[in-house]
PDB file of N, CA and C in Angstrom:
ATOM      1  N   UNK A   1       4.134  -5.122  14.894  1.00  0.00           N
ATOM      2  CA  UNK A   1       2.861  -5.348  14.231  1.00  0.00           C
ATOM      3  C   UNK A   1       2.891  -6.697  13.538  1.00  0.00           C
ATOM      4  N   UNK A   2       1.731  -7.473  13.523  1.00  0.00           N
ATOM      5  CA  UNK A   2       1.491  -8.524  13.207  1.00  0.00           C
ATOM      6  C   UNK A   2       0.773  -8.683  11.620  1.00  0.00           C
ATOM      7  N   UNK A   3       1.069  -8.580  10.632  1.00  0.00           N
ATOM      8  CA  UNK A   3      -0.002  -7.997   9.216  1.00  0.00           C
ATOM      9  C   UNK A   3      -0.317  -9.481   8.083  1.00  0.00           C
ATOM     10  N   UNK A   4      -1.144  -9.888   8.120  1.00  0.00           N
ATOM     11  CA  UNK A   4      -1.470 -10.741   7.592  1.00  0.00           C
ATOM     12  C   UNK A   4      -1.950 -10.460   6.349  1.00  0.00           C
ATOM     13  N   UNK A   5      -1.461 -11.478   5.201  1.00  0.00           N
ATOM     14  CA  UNK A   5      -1.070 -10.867   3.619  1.00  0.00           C
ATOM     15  C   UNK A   5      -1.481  -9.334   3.347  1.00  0.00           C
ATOM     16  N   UNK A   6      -0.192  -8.812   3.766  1.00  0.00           N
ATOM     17  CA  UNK A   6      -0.041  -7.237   3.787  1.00  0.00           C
ATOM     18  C   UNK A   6      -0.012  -6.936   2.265  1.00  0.00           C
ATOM     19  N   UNK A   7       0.417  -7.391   0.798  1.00  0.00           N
ATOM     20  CA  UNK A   7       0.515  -6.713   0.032  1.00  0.00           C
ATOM     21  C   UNK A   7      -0.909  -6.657  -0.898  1.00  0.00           C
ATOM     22  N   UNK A   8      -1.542  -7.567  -0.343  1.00  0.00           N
ATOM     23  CA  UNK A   8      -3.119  -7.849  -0.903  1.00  0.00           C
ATOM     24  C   UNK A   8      -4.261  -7.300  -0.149  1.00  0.00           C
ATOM     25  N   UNK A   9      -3.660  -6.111   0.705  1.00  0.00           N
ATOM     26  CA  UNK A   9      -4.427  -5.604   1.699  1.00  0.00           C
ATOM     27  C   UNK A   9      -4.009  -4.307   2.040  1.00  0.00           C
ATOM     28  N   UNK A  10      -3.359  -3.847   1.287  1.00  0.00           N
ATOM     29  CA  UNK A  10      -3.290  -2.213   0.950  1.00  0.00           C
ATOM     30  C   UNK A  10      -3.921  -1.386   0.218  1.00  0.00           C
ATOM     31  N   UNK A  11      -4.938  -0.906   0.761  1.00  0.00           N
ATOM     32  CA  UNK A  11      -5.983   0.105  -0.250  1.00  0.00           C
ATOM     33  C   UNK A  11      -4.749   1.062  -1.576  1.00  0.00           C
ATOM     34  N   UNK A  12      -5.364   1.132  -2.461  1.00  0.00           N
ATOM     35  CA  UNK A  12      -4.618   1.510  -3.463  1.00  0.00           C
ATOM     36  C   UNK A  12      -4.426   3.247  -3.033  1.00  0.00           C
ATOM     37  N   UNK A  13      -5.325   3.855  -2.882  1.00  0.00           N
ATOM     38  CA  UNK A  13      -5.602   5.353  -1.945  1.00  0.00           C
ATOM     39  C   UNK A  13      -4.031   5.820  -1.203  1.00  0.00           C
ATOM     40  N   UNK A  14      -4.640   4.840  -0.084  1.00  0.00           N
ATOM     41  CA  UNK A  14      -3.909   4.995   1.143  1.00  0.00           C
ATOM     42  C   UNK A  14      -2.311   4.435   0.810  1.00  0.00           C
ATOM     43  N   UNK A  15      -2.230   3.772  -0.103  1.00  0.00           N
ATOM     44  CA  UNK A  15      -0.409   2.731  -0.119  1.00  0.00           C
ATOM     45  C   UNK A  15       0.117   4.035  -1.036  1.00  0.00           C
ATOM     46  N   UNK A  16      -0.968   4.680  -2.383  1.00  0.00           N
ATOM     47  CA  UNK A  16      -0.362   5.723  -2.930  1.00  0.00           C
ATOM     48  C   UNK A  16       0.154   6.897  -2.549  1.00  0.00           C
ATOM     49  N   UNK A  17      -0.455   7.576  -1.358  1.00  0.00           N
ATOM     50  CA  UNK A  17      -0.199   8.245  -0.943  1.00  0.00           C
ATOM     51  C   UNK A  17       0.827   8.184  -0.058  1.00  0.00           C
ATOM     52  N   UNK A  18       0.766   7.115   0.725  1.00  0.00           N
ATOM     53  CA  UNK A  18       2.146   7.013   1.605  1.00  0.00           C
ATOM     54  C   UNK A  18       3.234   7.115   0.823  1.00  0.00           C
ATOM     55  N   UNK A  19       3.563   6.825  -0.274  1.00  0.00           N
ATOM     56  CA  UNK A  19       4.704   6.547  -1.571  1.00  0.00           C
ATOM     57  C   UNK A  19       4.479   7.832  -1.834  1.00  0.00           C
ATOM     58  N   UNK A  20       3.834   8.807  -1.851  1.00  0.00           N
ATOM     59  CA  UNK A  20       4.023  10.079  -2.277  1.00  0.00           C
ATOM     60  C   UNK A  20       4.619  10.972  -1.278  1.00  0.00           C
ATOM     61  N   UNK A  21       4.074  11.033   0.220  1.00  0.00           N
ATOM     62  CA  UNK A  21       4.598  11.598   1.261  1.00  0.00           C
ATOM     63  C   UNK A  21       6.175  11.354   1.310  1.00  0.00           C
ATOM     64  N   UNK A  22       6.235   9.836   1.141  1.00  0.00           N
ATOM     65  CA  UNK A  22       7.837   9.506   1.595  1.00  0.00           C
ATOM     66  C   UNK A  22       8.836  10.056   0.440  1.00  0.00           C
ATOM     67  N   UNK A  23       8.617  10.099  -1.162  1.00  0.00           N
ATOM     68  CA  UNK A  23       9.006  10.653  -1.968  1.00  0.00           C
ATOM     69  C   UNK A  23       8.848  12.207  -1.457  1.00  0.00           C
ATOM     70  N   UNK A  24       8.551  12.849  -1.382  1.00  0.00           N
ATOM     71  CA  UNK A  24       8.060  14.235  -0.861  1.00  0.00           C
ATOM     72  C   UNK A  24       9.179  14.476   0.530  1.00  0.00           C
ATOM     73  N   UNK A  25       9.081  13.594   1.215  1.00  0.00           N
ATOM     74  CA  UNK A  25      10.069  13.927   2.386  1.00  0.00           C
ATOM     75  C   UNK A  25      11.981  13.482   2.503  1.00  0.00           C
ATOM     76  N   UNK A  26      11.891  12.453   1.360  1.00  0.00           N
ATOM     77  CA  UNK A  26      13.153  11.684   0.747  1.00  0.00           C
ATOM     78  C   UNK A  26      13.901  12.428  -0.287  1.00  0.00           C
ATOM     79  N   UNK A  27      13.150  12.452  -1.273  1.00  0.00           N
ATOM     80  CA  UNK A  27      13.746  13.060  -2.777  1.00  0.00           C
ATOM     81  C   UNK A  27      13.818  14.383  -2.597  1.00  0.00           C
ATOM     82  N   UNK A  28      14.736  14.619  -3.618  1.00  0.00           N
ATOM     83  CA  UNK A  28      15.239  15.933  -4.008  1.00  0.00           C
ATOM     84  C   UNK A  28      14.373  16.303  -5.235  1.00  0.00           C
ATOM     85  N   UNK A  29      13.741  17.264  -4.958  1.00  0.00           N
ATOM     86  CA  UNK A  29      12.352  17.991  -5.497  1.00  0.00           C
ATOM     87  C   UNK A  29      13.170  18.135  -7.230  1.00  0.00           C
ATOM     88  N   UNK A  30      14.079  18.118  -7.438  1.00  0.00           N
ATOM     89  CA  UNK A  30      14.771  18.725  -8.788  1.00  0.00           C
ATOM     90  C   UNK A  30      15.114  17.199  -9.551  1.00  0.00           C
ATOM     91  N   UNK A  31      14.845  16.555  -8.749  1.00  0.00           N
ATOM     92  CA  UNK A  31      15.440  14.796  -9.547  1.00  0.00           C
ATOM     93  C   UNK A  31      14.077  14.838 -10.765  1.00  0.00           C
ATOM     94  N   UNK A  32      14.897  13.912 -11.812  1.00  0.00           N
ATOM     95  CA  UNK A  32      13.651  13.466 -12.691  1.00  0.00           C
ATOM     96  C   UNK A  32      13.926  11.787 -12.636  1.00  0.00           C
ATOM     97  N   UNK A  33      12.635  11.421 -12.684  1.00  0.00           N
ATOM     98  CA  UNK A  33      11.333  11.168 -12.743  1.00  0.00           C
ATOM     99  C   UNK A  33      10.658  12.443 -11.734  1.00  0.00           C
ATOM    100  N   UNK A  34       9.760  12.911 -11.943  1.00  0.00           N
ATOM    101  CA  UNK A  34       9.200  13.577 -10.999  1.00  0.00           C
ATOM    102  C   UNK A  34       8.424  12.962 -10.062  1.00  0.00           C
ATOM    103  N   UNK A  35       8.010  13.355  -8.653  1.00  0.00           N
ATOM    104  CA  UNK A  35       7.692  12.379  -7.877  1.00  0.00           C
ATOM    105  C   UNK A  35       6.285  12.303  -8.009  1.00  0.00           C
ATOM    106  N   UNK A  36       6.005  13.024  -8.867  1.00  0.00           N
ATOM    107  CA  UNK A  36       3.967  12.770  -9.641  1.00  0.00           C
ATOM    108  C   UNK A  36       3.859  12.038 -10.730  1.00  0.00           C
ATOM    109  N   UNK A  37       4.981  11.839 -11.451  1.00  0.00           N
ATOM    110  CA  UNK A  37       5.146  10.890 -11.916  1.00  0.00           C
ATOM    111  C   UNK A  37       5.106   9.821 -12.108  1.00  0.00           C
ATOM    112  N   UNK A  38       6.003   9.211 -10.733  1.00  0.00           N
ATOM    113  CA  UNK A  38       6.529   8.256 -10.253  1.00  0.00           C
ATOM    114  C   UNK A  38       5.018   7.837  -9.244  1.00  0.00           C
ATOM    115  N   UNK A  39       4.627   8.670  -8.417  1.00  0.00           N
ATOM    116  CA  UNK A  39       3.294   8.457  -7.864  1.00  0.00           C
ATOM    117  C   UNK A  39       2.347   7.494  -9.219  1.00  0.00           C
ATOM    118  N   UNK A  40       2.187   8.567 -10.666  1.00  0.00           N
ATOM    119  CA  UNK A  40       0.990   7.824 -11.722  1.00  0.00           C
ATOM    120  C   UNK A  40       1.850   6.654 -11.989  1.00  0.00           C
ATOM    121  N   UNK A  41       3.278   5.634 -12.382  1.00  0.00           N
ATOM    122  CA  UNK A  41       3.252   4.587 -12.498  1.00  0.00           C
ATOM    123  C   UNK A  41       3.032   3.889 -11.460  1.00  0.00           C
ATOM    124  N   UNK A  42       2.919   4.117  -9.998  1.00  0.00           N
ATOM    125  CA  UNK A  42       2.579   3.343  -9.320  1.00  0.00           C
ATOM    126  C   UNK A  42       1.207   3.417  -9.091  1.00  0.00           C
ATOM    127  N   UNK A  43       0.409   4.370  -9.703  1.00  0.00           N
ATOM    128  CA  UNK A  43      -1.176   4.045  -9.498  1.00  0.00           C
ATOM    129  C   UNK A  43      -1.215   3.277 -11.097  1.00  0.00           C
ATOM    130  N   UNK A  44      -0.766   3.117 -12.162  1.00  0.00           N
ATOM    131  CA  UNK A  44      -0.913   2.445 -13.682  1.00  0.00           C
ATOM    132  C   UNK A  44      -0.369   1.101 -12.766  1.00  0.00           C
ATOM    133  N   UNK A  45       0.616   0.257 -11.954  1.00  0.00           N
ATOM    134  CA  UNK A  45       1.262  -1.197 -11.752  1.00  0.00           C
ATOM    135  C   UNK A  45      -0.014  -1.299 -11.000  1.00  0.00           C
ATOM    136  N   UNK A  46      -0.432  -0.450 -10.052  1.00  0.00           N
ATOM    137  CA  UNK A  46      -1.808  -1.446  -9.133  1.00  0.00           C
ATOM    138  C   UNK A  46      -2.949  -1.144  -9.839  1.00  0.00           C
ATOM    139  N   UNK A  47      -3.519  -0.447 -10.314  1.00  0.00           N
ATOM    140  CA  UNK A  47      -5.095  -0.433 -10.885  1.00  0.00           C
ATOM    141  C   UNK A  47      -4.901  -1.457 -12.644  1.00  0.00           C
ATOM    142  N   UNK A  48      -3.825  -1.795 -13.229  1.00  0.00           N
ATOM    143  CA  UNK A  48      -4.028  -2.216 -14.599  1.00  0.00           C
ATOM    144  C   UNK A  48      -3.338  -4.078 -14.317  1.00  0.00           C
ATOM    145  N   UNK A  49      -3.468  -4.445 -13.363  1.00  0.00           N
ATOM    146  CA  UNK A  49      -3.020  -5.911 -13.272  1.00  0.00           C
ATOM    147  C   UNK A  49      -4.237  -6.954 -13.551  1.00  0.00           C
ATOM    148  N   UNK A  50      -4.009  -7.254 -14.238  1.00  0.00           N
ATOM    149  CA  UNK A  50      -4.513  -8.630 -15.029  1.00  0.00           C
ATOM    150  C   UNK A  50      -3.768  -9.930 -14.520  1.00  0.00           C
ATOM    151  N   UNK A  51      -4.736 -10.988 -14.386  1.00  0.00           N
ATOM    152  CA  UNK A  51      -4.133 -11.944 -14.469  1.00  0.00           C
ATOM    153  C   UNK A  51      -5.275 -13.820 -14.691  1.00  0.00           C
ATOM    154  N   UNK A  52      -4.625 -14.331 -15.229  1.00  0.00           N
ATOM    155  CA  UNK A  52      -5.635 -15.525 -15.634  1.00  0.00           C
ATOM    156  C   UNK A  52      -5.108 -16.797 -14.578  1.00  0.00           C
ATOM    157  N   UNK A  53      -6.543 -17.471 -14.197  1.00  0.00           N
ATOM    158  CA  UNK A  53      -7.209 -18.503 -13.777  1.00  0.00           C
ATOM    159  C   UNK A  53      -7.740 -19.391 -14.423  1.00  0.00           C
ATOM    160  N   UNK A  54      -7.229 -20.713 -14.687  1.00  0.00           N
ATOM    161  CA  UNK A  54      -7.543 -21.347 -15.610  1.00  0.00           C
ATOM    162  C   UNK A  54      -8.309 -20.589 -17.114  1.00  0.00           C
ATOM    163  N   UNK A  55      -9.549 -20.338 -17.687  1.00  0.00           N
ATOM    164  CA  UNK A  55      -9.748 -19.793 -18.511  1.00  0.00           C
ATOM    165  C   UNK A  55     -10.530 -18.412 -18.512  1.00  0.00           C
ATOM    166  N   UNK A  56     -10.664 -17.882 -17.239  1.00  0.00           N
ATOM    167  CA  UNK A  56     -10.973 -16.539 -16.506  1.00  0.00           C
ATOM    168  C   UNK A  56      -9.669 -15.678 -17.034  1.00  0.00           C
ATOM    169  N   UNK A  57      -9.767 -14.512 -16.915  1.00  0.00           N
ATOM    170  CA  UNK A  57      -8.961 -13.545 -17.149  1.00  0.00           C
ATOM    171  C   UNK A  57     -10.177 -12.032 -15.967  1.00  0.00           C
ATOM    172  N   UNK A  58      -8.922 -11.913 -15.353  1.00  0.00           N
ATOM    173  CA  UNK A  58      -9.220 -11.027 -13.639  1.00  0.00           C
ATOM    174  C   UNK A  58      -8.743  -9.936 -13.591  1.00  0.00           C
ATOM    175  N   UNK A  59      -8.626  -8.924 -12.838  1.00  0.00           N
ATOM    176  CA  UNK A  59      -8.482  -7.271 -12.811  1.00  0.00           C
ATOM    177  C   UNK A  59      -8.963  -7.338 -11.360  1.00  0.00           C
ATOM    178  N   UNK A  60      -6.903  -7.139 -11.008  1.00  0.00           N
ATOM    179  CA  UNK A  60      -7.061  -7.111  -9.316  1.00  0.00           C
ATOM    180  C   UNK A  60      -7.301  -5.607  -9.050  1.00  0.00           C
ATOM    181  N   UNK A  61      -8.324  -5.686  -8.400  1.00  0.00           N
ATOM    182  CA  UNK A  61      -8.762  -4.117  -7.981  1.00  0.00           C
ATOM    183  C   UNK A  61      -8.422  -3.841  -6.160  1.00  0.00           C
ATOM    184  N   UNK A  62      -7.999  -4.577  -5.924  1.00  0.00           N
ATOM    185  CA  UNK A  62      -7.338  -4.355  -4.458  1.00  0.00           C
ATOM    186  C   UNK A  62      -5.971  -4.711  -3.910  1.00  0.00           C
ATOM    187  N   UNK A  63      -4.854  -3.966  -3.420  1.00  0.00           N
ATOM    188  CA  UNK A  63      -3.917  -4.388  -2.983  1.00  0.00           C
ATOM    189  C   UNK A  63      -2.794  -4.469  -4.406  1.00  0.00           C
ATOM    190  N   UNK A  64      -1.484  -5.060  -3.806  1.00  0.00           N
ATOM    191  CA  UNK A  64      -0.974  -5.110  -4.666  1.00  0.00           C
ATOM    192  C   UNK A  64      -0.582  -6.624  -4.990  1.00  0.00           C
ATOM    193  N   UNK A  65      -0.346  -7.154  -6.272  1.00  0.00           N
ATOM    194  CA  UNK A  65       0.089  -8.382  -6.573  1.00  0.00           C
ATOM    195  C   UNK A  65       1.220  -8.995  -5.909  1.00  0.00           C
ATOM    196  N   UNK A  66       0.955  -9.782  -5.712  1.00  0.00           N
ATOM    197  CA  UNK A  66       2.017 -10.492  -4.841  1.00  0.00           C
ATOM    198  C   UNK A  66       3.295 -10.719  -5.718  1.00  0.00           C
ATOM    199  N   UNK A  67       3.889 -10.876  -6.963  1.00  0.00           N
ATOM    200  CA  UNK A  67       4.638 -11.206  -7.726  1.00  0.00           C
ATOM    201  C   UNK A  67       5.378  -9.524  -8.157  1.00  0.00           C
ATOM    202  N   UNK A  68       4.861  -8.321  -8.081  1.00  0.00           N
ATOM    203  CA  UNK A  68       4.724  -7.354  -8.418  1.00  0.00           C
ATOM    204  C   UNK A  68       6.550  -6.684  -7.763  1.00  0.00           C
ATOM    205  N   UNK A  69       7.338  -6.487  -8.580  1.00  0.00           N
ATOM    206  CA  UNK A  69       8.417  -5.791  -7.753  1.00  0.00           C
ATOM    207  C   UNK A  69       8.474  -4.874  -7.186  1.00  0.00           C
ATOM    208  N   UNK A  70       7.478  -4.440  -7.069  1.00  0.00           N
ATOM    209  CA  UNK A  70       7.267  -2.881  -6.051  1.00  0.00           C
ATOM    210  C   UNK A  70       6.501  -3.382  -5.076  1.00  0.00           C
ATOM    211  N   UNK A  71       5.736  -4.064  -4.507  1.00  0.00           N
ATOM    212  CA  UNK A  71       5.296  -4.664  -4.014  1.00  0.00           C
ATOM    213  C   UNK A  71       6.065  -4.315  -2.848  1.00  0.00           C
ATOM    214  N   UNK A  72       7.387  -5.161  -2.272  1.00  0.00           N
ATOM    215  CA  UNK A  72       7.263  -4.920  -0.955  1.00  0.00           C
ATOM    216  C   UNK A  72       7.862  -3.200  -0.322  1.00  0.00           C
ATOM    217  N   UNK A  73       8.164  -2.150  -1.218  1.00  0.00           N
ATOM    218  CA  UNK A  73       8.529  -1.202  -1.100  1.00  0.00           C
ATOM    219  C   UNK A  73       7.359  -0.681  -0.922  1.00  0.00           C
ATOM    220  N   UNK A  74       6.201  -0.838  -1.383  1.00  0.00           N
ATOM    221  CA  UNK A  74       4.936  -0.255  -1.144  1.00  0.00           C
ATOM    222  C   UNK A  74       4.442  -0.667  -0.035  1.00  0.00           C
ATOM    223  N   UNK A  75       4.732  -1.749   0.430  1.00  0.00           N
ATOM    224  CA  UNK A  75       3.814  -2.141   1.597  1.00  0.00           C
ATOM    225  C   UNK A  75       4.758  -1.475   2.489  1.00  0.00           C
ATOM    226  N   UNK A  76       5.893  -1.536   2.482  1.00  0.00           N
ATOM    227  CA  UNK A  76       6.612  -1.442   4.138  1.00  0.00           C
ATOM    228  C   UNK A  76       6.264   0.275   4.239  1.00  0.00           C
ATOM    229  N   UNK A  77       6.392   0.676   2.990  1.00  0.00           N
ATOM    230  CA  UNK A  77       5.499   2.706   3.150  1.00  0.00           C
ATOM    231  C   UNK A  77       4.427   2.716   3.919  1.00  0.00           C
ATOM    232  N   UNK A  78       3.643   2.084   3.122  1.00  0.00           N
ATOM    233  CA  UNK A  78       2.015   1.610   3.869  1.00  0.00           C
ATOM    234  C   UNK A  78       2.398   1.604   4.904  1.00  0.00           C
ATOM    235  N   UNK A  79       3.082   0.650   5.506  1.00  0.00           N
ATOM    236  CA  UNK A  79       3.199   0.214   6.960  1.00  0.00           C
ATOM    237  C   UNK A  79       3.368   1.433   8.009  1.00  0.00           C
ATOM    238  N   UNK A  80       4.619   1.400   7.371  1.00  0.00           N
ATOM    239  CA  UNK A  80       5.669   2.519   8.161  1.00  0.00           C
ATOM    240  C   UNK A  80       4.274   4.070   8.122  1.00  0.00           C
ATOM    241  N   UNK A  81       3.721   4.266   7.214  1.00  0.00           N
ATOM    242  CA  UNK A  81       2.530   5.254   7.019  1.00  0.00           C
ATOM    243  C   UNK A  81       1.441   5.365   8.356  1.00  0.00           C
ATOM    244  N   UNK A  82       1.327   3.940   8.506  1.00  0.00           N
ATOM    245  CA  UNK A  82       0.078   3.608   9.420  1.00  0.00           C
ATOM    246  C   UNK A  82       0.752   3.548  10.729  1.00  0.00           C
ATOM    247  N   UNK A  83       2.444   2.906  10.878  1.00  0.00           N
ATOM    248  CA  UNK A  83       2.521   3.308  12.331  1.00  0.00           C
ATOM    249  C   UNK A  83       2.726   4.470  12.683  1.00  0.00           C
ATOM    250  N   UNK A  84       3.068   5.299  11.839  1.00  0.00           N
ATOM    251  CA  UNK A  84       3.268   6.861  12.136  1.00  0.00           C
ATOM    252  C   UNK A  84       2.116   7.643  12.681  1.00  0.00           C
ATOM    253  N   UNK A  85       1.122   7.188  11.795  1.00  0.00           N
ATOM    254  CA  UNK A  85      -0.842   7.648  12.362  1.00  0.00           C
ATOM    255  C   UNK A  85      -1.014   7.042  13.483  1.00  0.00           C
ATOM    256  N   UNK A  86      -0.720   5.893  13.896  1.00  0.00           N
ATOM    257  CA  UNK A  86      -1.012   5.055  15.432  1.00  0.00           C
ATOM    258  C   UNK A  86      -0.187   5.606  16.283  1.00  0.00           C
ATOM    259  N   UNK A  87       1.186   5.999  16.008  1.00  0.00           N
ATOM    260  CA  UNK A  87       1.621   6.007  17.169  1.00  0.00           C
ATOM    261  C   UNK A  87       1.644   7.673  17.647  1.00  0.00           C
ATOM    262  N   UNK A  88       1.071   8.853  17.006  1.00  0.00           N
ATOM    263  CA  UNK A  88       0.523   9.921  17.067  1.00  0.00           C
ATOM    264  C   UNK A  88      -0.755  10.042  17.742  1.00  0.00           C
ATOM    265  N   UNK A  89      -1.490   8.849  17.685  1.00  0.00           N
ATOM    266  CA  UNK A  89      -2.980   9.136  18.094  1.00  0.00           C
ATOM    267  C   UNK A  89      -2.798   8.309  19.769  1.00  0.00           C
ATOM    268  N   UNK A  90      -1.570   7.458  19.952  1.00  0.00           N
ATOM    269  CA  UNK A  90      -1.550   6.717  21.268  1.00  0.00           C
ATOM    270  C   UNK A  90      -0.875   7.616  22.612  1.00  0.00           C
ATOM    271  N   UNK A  91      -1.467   7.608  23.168  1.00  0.00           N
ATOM    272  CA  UNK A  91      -1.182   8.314  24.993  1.00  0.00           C
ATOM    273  C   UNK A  91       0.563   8.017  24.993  1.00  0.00           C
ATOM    274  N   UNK A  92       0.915   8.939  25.437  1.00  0.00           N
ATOM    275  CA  UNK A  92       2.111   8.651  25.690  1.00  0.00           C
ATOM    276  C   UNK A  92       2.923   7.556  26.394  1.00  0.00           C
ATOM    277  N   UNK A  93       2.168   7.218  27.159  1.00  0.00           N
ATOM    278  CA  UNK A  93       2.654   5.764  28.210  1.00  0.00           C
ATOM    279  C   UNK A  93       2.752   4.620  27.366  1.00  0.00           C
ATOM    280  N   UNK A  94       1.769   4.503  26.051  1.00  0.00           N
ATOM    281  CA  UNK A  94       1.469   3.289  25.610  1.00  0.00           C
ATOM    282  C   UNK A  94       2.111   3.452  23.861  1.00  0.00           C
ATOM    283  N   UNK A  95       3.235   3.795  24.146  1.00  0.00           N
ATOM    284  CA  UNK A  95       3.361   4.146  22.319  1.00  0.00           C
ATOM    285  C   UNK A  95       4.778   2.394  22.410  1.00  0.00           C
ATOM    286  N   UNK A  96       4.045   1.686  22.614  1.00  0.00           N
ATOM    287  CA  UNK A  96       4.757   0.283  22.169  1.00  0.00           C
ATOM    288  C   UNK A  96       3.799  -0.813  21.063  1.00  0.00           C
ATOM    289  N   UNK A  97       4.352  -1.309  20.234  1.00  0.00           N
ATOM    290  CA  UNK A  97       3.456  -2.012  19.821  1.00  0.00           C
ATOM    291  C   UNK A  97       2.658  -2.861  20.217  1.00  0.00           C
ATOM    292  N   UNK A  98       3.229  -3.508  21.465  1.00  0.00           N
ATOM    293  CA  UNK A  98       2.806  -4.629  21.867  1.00  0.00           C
ATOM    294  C   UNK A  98       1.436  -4.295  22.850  1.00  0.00           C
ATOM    295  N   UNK A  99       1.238  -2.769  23.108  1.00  0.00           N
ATOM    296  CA  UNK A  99      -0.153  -2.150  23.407  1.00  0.00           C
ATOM    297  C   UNK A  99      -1.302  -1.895  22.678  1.00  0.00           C
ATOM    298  N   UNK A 100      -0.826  -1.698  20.890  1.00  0.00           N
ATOM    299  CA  UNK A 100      -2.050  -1.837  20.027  1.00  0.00           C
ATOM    300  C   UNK A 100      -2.256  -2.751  19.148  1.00  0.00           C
ATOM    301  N   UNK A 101      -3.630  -3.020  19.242  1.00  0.00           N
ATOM    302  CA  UNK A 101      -4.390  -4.332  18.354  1.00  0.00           C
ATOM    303  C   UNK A 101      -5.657  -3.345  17.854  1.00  0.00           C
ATOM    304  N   UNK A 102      -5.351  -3.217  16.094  1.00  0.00           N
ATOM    305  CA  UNK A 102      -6.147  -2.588  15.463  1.00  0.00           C
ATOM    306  C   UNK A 102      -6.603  -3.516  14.574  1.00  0.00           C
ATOM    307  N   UNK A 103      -7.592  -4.048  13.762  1.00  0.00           N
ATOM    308  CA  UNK A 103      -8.636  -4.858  12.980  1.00  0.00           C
ATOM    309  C   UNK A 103      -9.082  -4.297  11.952  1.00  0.00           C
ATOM    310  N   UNK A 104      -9.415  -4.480  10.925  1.00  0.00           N
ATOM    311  CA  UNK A 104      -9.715  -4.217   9.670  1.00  0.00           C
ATOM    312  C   UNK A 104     -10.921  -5.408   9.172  1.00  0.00           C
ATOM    313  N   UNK A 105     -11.803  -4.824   9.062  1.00  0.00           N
ATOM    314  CA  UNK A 105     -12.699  -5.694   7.932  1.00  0.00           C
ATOM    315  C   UNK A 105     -12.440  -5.537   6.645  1.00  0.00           C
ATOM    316  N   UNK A 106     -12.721  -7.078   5.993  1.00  0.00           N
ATOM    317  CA  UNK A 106     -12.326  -7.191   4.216  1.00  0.00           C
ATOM    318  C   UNK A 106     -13.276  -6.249   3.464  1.00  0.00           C
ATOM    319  N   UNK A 107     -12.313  -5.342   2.787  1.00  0.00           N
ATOM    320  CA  UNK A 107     -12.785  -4.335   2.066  1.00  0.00           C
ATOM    321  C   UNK A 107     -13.613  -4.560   0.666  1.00  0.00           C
ATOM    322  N   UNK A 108     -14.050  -6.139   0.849  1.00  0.00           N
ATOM    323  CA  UNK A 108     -14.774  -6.225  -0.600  1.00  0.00           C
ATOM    324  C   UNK A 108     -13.815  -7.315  -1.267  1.00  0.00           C
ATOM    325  N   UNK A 109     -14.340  -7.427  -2.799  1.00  0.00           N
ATOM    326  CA  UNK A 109     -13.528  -8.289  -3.633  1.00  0.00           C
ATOM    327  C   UNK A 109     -12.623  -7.509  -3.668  1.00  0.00           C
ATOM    328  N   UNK A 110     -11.455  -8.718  -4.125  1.00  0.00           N
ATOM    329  CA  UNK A 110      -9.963  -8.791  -4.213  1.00  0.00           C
ATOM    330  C   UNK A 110      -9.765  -8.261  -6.003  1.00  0.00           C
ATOM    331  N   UNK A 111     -10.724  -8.840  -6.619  1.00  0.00           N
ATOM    332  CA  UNK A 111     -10.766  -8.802  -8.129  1.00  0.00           C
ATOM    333  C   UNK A 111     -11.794  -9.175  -8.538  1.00  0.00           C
ATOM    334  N   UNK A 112     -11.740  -8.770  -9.442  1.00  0.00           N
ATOM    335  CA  UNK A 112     -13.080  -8.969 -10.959  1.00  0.00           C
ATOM    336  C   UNK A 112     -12.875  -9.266 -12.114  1.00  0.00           C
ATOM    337  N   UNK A 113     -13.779 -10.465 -12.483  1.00  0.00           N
ATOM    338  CA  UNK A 113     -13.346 -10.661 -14.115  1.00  0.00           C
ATOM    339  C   UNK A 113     -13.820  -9.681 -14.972  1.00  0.00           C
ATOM    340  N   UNK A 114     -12.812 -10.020 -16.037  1.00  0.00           N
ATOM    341  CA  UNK A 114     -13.108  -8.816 -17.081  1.00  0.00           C
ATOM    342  C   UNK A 114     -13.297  -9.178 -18.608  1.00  0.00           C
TER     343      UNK A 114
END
């Protein structure tokens, strides 16, 4: 797969949930942090990011920050999330990547001042 700025292009929904499934199928149900837990700080790091532009001050409401240390652990979930759905829904002959080209339109602003 080919993903062009993948961490600024992960619906917050869909990247959370993949991080919950994989916790859910990884972790040991008895560990603490709990993995609903651990799910709400990763919905508090993407919905509460702030950040200033010359004298703007912004509230990224999409994706995750590029500077963000969870960042690429979230995306490669995401990822790994979405090839799991593609390669379930593809004919058996064609389960290579180099057979699907899927597209996405921009889901709106990136951020909003606040």
């Amino acid at each position: 797969m080919d993903v062009s700025a993948l961490y600024t292009n992960v619906p917050h929904g869909e990247g959370i949930g993949a991080c919950k499934s994989a916790l859910e199928k990884w972790r040991n149900p008895n560990s603490t942090p709990s993995s609903t837990f651990l799910c709400d700080l990763i919905e508090i790091i993407l919905t509460c990011n702030c950040f200033q532009i010359a004298d703007d001050i912004w509230l990224q409401i999409h994706g995750a920050a590029m500077g963000t240390c969870m960042a690429p652990g979230y995306a490669n979930l995401s990822m790994g999330s979405l090839r799991t759905i593609c390669w379930h829904q593809q004919p058996p002959n064609r389960r290579f990547g180099s057979d699907t080209l899927t597209t996405f339109s921009s889901f709106g602003p990136m951020a909003v001042p606040i």
